[in-house]
C-alpha atoms as a PDB file:
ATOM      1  CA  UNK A   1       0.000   0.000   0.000  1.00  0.00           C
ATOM      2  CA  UNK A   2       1.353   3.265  -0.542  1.00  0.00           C
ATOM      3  CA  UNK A   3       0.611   5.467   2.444  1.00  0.00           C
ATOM      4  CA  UNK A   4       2.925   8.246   1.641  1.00  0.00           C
ATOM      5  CA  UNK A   5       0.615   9.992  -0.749  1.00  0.00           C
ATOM      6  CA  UNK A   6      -2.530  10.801   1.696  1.00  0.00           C
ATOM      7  CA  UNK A   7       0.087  11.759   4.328  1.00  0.00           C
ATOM      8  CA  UNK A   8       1.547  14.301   1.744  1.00  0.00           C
ATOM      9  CA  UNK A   9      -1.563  15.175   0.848  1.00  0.00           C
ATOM     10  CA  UNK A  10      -2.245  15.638   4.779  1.00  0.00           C
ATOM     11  CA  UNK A  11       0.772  17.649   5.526  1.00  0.00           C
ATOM     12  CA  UNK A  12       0.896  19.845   2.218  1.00  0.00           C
ATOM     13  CA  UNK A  13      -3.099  20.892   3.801  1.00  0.00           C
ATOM     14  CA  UNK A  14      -2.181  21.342   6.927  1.00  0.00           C
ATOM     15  CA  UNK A  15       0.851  23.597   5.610  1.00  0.00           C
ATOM     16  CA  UNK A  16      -1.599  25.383   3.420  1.00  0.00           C
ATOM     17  CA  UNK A  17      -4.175  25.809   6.394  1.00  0.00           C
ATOM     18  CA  UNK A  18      -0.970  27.710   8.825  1.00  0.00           C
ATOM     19  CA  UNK A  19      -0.078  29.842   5.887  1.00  0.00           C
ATOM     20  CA  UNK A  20      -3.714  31.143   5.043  1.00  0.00           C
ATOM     21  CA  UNK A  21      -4.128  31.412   9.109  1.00  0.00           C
ATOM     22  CA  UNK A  22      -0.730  33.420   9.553  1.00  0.00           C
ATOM     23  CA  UNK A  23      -1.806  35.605   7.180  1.00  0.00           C
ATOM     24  CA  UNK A  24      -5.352  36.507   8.975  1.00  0.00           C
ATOM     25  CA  UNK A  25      -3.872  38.591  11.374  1.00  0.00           C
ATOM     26  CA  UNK A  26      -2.022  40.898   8.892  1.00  0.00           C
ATOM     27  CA  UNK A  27      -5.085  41.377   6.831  1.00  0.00           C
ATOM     28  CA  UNK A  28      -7.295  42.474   9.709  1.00  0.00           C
ATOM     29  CA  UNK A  29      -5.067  45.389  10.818  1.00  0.00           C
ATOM     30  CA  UNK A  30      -4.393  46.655   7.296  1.00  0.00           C
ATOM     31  CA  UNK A  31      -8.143  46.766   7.440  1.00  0.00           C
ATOM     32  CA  UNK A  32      -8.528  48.245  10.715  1.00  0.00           C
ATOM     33  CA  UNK A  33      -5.422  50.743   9.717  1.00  0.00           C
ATOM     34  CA  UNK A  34      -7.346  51.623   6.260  1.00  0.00           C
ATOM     35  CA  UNK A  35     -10.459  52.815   8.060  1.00  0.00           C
ATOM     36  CA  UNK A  36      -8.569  54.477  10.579  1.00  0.00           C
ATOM     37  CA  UNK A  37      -6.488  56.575   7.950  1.00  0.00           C
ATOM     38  CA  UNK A  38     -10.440  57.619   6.351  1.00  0.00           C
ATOM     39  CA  UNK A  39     -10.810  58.767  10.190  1.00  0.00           C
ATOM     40  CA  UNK A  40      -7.944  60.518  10.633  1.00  0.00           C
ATOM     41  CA  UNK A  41      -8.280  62.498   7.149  1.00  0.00           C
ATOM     42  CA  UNK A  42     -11.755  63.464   8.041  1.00  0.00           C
ATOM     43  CA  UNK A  43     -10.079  64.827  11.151  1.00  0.00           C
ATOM     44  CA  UNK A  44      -7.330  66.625   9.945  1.00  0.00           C
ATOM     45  CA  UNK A  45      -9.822  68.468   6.979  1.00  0.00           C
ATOM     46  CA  UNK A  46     -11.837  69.687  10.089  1.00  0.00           C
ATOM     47  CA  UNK A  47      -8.483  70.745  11.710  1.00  0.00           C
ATOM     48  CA  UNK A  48      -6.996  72.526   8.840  1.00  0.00           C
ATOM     49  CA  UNK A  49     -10.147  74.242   8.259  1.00  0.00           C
ATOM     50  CA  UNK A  50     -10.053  75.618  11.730  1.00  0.00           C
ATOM     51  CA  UNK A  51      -6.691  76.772  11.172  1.00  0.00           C
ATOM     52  CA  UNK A  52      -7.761  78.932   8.324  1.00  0.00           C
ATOM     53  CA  UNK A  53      -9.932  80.214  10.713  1.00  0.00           C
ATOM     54  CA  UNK A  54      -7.890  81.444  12.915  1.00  0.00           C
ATOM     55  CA  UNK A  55      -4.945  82.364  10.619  1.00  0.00           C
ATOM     56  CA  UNK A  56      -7.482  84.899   9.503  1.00  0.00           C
ATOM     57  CA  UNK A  57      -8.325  85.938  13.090  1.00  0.00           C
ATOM     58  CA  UNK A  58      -5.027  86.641  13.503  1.00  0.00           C
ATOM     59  CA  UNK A  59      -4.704  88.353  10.277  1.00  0.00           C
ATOM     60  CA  UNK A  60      -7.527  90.385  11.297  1.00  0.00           C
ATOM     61  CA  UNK A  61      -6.463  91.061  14.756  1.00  0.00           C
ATOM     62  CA  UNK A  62      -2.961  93.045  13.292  1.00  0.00           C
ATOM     63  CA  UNK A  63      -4.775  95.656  11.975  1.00  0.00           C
ATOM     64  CA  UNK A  64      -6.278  98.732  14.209  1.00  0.00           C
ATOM     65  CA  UNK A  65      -9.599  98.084  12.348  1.00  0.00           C
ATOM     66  CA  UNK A  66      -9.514  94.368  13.737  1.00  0.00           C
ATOM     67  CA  UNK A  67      -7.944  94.942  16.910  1.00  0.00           C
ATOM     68  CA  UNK A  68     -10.876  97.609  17.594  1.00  0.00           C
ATOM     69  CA  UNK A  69     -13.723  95.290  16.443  1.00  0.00           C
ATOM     70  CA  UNK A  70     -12.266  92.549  19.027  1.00  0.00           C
ATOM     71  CA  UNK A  71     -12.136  95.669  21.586  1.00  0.00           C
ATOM     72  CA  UNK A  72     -15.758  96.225  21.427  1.00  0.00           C
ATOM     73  CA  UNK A  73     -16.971  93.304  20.614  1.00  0.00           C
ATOM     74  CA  UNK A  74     -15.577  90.861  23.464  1.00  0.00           C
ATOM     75  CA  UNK A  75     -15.132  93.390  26.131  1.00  0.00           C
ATOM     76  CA  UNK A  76     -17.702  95.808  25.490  1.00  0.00           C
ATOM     77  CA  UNK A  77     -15.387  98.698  25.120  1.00  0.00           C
ATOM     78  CA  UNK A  78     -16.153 101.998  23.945  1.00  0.00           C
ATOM     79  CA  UNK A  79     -13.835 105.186  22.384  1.00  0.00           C
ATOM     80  CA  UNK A  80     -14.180 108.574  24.778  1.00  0.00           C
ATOM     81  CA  UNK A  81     -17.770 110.474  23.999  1.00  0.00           C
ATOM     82  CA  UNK A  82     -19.594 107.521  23.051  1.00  0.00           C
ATOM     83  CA  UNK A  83     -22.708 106.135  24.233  1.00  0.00           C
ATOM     84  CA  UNK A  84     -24.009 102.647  24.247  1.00  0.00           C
ATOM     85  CA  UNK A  85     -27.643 101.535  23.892  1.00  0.00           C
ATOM     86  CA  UNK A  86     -28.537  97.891  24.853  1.00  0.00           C
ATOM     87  CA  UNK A  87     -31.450  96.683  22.710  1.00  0.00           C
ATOM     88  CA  UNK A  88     -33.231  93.796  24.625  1.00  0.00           C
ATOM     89  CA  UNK A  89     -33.824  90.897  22.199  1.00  0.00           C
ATOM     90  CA  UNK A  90     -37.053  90.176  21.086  1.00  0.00           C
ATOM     91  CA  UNK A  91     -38.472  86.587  22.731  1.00  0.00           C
ATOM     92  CA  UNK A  92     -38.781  83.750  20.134  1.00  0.00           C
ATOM     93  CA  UNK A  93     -42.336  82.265  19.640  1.00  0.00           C
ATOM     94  CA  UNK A  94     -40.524  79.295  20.768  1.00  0.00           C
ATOM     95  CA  UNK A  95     -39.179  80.731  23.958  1.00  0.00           C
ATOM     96  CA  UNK A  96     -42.494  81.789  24.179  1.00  0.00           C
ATOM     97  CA  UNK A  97     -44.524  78.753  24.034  1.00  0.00           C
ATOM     98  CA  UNK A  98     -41.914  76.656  26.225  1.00  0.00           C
ATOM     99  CA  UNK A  99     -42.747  79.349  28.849  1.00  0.00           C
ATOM    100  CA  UNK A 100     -46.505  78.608  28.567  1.00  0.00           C
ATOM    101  CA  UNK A 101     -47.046  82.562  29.049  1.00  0.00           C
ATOM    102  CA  UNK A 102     -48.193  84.212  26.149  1.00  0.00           C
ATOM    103  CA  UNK A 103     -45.761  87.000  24.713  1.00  0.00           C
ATOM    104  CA  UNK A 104     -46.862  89.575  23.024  1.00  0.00           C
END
């Protein structure tokens, strides 16, 4: 009988089976890497756009104009001989009808 076939057989499968299983590993984190890269661009688009942002704050904050407009508008300041009205906002209808009062 020859028995040395269906053992080759046998071990050439079980080779084949170790490859295919060594290479599971390696497949699932270039997967897990290639949607993490999709992550990480969507990410640094948001960033750079913020950085535009602010490059133009910046840009905007070294001239008098800007520097003025940040003045008044975050600190409330005001230049010598002015005067400064406060206009109450007008309630929503929405503010209005989670009060339950009527506004009118």
């Amino acid at each position: 009988m020859n028995l040395a076939r269906p053992l080759k057989v046998i071990a050439y499968a079980a080779f084949l089976g170790l490859l295919l299983a060594s290479y599971v590993s390696p497949l699932q984190g270039i997967l897990e890497d290639r949607s993490q890269v999709l992550t990480l661009r969507a990410d640094l688009e948001e960033l750079e756009k913020q950085n535009v942002a602010r490059e133009r704050l910046v840009e905007d904050l070294e001239t008098k104009g800007g520097v003025e407009r940040a003045a008044r508008e975050r600190y409330g300041m005001i230049e010598p001989g002015e005067k400064v009205y406060i206009v109450p906002e007008q309630p929503s209808a929405v503010t209005c009808q989670q009060s339950g009062k009527g506004c009118e």
